[in-house]
PDB file of N, CA and C in Angstrom:
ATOM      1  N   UNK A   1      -9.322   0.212 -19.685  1.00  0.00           N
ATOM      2  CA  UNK A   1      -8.134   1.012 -19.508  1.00  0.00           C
ATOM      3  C   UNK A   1      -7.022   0.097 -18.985  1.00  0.00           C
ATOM      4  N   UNK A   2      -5.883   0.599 -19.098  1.00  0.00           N
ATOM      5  CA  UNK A   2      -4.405  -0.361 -19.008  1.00  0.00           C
ATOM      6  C   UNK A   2      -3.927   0.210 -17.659  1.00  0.00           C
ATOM      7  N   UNK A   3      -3.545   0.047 -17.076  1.00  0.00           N
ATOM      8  CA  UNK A   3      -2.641   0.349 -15.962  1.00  0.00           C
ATOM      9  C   UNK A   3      -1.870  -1.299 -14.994  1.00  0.00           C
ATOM     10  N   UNK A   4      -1.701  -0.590 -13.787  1.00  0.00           N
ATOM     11  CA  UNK A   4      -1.864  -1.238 -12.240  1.00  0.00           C
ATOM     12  C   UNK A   4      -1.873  -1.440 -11.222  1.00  0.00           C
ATOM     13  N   UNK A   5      -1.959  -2.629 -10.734  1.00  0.00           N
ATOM     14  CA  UNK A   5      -2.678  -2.951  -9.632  1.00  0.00           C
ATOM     15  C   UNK A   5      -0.900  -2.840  -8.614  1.00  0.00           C
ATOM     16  N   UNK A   6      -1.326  -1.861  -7.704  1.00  0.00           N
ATOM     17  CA  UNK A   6       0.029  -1.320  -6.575  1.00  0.00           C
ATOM     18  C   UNK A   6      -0.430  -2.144  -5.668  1.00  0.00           C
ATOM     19  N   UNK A   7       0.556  -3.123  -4.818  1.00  0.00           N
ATOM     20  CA  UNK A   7       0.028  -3.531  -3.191  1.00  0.00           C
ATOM     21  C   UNK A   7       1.559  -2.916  -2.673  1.00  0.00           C
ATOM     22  N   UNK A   8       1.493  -2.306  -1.851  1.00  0.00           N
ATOM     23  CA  UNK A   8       2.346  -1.953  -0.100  1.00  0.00           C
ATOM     24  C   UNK A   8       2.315  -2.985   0.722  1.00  0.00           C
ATOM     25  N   UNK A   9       3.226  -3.872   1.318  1.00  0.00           N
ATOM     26  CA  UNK A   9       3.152  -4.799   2.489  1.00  0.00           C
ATOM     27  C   UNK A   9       3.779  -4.153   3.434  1.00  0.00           C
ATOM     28  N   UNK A  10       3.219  -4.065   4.654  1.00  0.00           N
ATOM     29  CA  UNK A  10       4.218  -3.588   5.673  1.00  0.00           C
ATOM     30  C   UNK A  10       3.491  -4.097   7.224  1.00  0.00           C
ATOM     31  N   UNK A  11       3.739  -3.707   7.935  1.00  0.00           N
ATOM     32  CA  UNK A  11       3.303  -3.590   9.537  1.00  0.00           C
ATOM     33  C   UNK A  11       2.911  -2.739   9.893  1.00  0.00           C
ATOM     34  N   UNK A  12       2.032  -2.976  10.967  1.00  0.00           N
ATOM     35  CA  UNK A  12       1.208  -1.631  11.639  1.00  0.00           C
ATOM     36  C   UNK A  12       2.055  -0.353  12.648  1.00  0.00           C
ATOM     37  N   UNK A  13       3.000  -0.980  13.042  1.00  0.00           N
ATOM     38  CA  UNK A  13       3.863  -0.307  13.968  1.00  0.00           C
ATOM     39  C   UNK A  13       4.969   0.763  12.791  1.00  0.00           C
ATOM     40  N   UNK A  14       5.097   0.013  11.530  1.00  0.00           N
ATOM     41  CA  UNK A  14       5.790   1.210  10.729  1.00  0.00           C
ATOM     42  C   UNK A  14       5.507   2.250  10.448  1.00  0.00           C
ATOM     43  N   UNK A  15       6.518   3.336  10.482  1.00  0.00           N
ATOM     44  CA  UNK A  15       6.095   4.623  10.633  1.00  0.00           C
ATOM     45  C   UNK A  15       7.121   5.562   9.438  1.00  0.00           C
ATOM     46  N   UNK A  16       6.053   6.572   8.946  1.00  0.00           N
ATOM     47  CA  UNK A  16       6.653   7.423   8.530  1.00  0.00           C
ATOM     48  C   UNK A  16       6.843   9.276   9.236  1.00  0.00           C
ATOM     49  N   UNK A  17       7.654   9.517   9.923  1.00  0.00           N
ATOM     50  CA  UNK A  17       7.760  10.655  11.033  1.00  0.00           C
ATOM     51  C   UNK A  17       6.513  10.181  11.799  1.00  0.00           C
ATOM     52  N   UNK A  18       5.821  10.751  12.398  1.00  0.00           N
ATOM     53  CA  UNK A  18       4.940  10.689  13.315  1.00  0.00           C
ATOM     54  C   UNK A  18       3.781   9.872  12.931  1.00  0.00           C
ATOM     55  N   UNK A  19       3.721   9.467  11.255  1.00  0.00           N
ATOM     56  CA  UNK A  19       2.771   8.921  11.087  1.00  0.00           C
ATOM     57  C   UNK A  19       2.397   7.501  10.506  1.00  0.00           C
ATOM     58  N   UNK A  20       1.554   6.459  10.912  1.00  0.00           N
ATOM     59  CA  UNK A  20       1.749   4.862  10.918  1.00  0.00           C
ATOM     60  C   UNK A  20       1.763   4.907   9.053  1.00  0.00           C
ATOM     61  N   UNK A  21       2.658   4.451   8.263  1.00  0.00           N
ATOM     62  CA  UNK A  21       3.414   4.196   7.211  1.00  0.00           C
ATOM     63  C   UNK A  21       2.237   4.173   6.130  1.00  0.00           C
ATOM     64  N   UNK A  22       1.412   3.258   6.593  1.00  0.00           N
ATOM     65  CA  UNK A  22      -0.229   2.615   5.691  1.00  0.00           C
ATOM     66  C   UNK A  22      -0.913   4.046   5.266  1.00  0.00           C
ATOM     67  N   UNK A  23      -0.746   4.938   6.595  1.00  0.00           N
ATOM     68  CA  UNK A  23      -1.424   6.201   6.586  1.00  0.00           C
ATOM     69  C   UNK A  23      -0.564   6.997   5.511  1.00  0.00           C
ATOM     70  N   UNK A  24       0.649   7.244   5.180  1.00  0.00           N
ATOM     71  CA  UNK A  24       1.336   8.210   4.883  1.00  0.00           C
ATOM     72  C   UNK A  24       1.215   7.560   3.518  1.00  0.00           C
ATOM     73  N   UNK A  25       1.040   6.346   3.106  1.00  0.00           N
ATOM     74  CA  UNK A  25       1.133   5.790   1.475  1.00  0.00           C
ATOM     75  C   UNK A  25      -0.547   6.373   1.767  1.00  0.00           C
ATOM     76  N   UNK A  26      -1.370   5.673   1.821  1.00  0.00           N
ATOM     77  CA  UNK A  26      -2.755   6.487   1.370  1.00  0.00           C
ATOM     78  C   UNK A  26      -3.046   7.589   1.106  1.00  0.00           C
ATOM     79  N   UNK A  27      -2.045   8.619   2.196  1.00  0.00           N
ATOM     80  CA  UNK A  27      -2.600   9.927   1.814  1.00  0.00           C
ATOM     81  C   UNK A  27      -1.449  10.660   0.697  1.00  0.00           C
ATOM     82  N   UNK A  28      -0.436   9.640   0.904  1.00  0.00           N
ATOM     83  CA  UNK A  28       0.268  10.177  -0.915  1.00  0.00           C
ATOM     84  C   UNK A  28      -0.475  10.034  -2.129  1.00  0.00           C
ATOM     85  N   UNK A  29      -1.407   9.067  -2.148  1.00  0.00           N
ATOM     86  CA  UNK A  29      -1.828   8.558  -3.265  1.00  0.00           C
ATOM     87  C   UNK A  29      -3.034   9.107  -3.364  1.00  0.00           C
ATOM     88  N   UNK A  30      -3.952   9.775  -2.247  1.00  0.00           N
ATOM     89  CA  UNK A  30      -4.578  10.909  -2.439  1.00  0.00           C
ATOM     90  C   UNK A  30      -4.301  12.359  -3.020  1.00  0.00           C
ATOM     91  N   UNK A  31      -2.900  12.600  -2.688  1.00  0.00           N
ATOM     92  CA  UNK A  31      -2.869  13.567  -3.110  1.00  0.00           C
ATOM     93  C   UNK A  31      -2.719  13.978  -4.051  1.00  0.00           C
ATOM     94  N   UNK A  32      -1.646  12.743  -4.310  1.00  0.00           N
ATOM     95  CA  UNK A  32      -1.525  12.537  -6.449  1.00  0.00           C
ATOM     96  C   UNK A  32      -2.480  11.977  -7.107  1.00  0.00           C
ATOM     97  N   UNK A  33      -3.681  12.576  -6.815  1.00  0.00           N
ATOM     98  CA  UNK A  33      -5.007  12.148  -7.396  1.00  0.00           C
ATOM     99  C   UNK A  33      -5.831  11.268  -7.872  1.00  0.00           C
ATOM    100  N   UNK A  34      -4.624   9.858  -7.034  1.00  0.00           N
ATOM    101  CA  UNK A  34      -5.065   9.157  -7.081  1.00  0.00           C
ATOM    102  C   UNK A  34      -6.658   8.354  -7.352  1.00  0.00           C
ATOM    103  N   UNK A  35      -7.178   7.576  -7.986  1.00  0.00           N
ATOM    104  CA  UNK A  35      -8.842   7.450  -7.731  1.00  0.00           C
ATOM    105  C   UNK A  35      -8.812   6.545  -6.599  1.00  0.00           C
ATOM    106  N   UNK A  36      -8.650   5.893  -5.901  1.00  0.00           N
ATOM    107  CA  UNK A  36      -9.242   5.214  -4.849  1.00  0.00           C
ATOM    108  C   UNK A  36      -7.628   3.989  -4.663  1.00  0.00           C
ATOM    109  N   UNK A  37      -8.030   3.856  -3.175  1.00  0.00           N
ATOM    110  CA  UNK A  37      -7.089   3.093  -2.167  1.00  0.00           C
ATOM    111  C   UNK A  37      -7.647   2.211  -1.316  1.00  0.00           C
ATOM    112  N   UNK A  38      -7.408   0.960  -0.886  1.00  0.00           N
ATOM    113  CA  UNK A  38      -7.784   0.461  -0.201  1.00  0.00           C
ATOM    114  C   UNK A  38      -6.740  -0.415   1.345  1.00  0.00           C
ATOM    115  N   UNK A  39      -6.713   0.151   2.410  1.00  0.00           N
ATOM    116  CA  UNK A  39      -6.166  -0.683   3.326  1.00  0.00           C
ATOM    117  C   UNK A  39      -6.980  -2.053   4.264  1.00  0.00           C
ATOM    118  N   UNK A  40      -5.756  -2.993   3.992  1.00  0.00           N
ATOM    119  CA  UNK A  40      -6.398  -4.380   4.572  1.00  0.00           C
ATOM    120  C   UNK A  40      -5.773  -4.623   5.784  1.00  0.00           C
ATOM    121  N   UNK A  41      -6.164  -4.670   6.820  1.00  0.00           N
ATOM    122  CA  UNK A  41      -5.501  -5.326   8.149  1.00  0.00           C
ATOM    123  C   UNK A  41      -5.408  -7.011   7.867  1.00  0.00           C
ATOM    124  N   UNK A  42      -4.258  -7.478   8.136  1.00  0.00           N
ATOM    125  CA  UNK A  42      -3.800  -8.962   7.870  1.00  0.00           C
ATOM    126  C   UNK A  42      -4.550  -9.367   9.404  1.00  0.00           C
ATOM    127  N   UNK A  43      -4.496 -10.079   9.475  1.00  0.00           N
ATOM    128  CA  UNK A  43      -4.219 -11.641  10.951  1.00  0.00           C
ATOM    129  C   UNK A  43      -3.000 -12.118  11.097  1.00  0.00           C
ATOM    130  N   UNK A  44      -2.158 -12.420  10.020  1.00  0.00           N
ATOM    131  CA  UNK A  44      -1.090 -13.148  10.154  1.00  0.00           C
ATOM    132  C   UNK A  44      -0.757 -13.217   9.008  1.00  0.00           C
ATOM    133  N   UNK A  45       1.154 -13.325   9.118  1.00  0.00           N
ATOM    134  CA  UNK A  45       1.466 -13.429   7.502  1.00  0.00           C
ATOM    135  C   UNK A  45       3.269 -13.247   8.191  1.00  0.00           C
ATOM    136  N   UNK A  46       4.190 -13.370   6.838  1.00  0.00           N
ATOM    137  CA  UNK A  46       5.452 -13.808   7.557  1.00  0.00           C
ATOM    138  C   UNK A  46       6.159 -12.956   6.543  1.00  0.00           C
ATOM    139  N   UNK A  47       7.261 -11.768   6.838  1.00  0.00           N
ATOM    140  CA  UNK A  47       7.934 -11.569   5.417  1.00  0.00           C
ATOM    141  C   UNK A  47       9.076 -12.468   4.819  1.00  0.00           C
ATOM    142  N   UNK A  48      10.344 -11.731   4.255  1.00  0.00           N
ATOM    143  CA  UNK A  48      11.340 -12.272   3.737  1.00  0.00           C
ATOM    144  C   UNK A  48      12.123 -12.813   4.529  1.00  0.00           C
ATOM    145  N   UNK A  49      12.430 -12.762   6.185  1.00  0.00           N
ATOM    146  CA  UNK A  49      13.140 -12.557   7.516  1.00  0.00           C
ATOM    147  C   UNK A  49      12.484 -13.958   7.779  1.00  0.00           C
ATOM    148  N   UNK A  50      11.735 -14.585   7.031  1.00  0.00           N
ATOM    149  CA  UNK A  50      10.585 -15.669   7.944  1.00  0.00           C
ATOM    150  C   UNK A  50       9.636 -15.401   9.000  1.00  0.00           C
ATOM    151  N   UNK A  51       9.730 -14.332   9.815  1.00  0.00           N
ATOM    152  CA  UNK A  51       9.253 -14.179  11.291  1.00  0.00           C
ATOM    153  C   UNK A  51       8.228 -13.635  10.737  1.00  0.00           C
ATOM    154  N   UNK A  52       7.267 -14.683  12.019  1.00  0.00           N
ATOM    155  CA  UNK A  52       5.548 -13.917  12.152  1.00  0.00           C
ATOM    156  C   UNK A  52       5.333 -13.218  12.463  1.00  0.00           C
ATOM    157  N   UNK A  53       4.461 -12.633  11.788  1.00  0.00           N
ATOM    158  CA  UNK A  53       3.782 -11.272  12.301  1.00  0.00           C
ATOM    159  C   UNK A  53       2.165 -11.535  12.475  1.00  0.00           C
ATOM    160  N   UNK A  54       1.445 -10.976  13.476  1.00  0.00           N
ATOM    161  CA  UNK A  54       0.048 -11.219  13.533  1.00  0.00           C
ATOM    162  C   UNK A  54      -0.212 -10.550  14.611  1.00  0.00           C
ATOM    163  N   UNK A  55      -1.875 -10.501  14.672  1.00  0.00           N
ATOM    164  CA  UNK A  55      -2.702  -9.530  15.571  1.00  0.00           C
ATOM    165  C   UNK A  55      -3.272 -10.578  15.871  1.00  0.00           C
ATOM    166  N   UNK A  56      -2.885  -9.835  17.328  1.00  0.00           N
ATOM    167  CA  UNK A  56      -2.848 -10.693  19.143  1.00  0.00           C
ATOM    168  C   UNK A  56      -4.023  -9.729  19.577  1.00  0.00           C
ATOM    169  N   UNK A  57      -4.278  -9.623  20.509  1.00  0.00           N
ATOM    170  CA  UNK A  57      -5.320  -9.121  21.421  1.00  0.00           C
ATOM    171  C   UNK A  57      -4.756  -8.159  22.429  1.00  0.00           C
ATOM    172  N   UNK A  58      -3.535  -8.585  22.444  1.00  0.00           N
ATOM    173  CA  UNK A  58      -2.717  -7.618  23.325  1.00  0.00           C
ATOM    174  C   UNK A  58      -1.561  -6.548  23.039  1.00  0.00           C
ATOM    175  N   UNK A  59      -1.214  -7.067  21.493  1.00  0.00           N
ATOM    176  CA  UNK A  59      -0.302  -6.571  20.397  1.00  0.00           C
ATOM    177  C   UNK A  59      -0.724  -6.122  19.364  1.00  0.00           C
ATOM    178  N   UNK A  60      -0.984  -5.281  18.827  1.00  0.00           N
ATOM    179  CA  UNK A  60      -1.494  -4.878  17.165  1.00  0.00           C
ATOM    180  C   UNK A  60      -0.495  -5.071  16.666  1.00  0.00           C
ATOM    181  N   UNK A  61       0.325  -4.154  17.083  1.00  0.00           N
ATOM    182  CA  UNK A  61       1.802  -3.389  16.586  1.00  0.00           C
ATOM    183  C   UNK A  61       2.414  -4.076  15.648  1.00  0.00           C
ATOM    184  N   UNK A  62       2.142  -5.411  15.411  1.00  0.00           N
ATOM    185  CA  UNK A  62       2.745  -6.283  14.312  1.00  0.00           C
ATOM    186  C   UNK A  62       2.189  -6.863  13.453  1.00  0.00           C
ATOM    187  N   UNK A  63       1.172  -6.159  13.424  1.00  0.00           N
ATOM    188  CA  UNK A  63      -0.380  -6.526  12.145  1.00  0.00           C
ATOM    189  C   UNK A  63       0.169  -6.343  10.890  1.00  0.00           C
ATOM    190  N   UNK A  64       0.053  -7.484   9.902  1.00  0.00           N
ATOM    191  CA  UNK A  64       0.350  -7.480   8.816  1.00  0.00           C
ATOM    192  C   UNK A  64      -0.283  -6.410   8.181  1.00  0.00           C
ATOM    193  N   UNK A  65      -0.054  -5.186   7.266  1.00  0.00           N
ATOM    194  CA  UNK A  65      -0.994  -4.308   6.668  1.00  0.00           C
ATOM    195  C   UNK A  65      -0.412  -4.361   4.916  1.00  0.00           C
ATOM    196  N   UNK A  66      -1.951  -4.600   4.004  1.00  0.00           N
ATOM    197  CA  UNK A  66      -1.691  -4.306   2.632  1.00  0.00           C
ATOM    198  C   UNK A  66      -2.141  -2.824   2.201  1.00  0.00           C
ATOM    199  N   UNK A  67      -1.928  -1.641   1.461  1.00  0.00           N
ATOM    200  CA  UNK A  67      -2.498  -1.431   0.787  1.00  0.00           C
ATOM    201  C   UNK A  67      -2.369  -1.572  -0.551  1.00  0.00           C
ATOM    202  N   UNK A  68      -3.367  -1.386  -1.248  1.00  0.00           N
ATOM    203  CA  UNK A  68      -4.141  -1.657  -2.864  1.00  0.00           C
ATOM    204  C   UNK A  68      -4.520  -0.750  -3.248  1.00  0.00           C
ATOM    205  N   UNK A  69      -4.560  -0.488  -4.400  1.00  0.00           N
ATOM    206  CA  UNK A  69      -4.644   0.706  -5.286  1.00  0.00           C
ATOM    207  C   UNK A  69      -4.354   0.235  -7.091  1.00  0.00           C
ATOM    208  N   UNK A  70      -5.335   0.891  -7.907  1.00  0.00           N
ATOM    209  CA  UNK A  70      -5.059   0.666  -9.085  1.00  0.00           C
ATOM    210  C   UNK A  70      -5.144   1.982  -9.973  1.00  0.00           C
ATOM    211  N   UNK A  71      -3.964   1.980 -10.943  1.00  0.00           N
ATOM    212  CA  UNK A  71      -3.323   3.475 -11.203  1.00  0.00           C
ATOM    213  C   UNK A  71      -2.720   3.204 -12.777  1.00  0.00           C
ATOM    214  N   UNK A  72      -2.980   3.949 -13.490  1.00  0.00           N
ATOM    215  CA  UNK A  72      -2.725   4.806 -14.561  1.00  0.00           C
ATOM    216  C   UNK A  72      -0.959   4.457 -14.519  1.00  0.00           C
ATOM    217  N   UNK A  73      -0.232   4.038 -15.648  1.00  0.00           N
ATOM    218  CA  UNK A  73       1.126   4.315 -15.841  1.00  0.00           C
ATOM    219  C   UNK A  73       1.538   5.955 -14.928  1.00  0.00           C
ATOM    220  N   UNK A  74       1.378   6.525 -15.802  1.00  0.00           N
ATOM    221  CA  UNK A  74       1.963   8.063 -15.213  1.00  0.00           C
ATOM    222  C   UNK A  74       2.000   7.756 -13.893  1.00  0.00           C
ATOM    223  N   UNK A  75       0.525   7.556 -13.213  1.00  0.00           N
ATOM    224  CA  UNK A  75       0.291   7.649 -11.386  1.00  0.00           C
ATOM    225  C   UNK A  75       1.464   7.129 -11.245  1.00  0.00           C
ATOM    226  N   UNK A  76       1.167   5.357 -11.485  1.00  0.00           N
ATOM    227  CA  UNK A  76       2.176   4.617 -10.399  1.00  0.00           C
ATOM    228  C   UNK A  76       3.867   5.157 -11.159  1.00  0.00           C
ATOM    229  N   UNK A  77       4.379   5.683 -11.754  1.00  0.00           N
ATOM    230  CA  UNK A  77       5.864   6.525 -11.839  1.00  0.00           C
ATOM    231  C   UNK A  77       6.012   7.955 -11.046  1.00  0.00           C
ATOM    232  N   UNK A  78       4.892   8.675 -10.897  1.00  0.00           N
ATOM    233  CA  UNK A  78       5.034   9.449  -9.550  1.00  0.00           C
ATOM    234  C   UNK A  78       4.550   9.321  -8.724  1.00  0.00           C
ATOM    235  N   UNK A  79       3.919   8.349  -8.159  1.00  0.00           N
ATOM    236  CA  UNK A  79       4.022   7.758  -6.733  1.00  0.00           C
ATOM    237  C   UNK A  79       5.221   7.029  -6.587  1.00  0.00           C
ATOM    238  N   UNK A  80       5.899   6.348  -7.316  1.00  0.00           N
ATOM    239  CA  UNK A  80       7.120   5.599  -6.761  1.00  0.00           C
ATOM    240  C   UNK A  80       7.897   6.690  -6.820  1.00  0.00           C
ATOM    241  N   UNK A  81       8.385   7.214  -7.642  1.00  0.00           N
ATOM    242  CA  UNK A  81       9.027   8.486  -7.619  1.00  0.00           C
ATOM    243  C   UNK A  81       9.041   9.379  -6.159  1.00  0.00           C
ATOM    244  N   UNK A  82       7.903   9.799  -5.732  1.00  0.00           N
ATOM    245  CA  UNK A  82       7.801  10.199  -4.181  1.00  0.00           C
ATOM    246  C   UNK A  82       7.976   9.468  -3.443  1.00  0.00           C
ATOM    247  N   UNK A  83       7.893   7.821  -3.508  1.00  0.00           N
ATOM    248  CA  UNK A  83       8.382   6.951  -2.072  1.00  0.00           C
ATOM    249  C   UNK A  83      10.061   7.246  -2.521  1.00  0.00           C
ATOM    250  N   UNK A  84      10.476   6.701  -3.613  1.00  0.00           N
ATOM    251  CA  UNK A  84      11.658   7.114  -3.899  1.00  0.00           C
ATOM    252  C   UNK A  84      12.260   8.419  -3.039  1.00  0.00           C
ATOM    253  N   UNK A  85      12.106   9.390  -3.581  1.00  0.00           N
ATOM    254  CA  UNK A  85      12.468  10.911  -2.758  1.00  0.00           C
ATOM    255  C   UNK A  85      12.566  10.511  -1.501  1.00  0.00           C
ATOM    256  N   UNK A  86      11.544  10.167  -0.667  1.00  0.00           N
ATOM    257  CA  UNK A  86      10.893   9.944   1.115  1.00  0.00           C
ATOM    258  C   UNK A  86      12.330   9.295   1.634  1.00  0.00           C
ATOM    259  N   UNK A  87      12.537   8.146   0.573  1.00  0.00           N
ATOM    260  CA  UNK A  87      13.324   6.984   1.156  1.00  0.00           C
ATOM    261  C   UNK A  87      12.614   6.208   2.292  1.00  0.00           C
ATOM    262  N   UNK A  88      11.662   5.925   1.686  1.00  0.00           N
ATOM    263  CA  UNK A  88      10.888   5.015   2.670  1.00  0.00           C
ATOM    264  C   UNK A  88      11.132   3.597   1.852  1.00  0.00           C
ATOM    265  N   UNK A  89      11.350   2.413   3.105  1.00  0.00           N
ATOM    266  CA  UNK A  89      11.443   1.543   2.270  1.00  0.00           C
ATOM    267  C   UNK A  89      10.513   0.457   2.763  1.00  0.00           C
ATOM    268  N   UNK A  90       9.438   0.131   1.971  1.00  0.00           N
ATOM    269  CA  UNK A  90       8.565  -0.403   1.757  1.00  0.00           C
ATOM    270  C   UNK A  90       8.709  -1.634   0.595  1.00  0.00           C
ATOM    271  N   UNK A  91       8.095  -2.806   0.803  1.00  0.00           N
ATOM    272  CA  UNK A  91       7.711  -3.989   0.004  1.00  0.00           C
ATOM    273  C   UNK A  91       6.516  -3.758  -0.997  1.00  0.00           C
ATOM    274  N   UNK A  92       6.898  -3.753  -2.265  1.00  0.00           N
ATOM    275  CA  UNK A  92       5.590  -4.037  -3.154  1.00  0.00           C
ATOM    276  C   UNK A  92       5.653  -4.721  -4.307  1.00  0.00           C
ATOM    277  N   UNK A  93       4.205  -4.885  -4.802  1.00  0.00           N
ATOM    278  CA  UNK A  93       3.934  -5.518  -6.109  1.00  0.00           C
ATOM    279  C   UNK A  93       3.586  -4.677  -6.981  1.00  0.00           C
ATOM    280  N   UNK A  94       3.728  -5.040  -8.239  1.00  0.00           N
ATOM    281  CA  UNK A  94       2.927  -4.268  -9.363  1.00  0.00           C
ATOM    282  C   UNK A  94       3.213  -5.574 -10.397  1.00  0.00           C
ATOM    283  N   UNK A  95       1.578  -4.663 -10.493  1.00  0.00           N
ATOM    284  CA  UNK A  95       1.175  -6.226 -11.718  1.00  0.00           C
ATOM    285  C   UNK A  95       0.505  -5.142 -12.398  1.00  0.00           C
ATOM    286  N   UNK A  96       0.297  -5.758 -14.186  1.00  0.00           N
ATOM    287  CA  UNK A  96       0.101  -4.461 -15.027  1.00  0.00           C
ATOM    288  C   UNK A  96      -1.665  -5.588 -15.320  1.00  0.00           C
ATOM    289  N   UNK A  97      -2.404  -4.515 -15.138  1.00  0.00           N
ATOM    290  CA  UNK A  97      -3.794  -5.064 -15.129  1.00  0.00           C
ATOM    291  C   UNK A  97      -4.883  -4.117 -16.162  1.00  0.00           C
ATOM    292  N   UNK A  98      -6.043  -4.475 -16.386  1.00  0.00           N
ATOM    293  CA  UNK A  98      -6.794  -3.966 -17.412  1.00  0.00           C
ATOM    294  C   UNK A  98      -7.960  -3.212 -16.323  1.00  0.00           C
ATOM    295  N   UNK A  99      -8.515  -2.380 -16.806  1.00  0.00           N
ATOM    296  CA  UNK A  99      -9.712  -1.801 -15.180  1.00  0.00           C
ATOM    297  C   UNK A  99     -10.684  -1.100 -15.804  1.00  0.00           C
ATOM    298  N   UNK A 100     -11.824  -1.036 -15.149  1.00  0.00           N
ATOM    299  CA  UNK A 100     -12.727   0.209 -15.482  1.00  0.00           C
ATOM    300  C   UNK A 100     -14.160  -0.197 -14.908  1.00  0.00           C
ATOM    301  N   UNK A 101     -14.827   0.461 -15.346  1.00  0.00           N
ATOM    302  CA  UNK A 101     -16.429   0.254 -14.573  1.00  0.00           C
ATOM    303  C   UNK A 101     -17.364  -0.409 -15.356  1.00  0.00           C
ATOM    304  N   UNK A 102     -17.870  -1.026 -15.116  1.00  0.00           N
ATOM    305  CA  UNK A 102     -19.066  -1.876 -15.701  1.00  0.00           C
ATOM    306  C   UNK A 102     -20.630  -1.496 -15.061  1.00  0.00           C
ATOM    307  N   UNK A 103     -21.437  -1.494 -16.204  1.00  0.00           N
ATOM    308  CA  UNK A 103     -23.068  -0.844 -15.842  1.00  0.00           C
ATOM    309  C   UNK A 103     -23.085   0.219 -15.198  1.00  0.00           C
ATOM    310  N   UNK A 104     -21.933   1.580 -15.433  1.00  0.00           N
ATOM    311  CA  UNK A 104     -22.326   2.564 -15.275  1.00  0.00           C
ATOM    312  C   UNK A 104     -22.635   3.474 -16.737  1.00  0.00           C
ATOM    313  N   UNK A 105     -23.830   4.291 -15.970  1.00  0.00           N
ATOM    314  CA  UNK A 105     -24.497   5.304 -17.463  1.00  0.00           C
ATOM    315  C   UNK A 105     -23.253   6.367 -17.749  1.00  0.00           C
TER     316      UNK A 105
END
């Protein structure tokens, strides 16, 4: 199957209303029926600004966070479409990738 591969870059401290940003893209992409999501906690990593970001022992709050997800044309045009609406502004990739399952009956 044709689609692709979505990554979100952001920080742990970003928020959408009450809720940490990583959380509010996952559970969009649940709801738009998405098939599966994955969030990565970074160590360290730097955006466009240059400045580091990384998880300290005493700081999370500036933890690099990816999520990943791989989606169907249609999906990823109404999921951007809803960050669109939100006006959330978030960093991402899309790369157009090939997918599916192998050695299942």
């Amino acid at each position: 199957m044709k689609g692709y591969q979505l990554e979100f870059f952001m920080e742990q401290n970003k928020r959408k209303g009450h809720q940490a940003l990583y959380e509010w893209v996952l559970d969009l992409a649940r709801q738009e029926g998405i098939a599966g999501a994955t969030v990565f906690m970074g160590a360290m990593g730097f955006g466009h600004h240059s400045r580091l970001h990384s998880a300290h022992f005493f700081e999370l709050a500036d933890q690099p966070v990816l999520v990943t997800m791989v989606v169907k044309e249609d999906e990823s045009n109404r999921l951007f479409d809803l960050i669109r609406q939100e006006k959330v502004p978030v960093f991402y990739v899309k790369m157009p990738v090939e997918f599916g399952t192998l050695g299942a009956d």
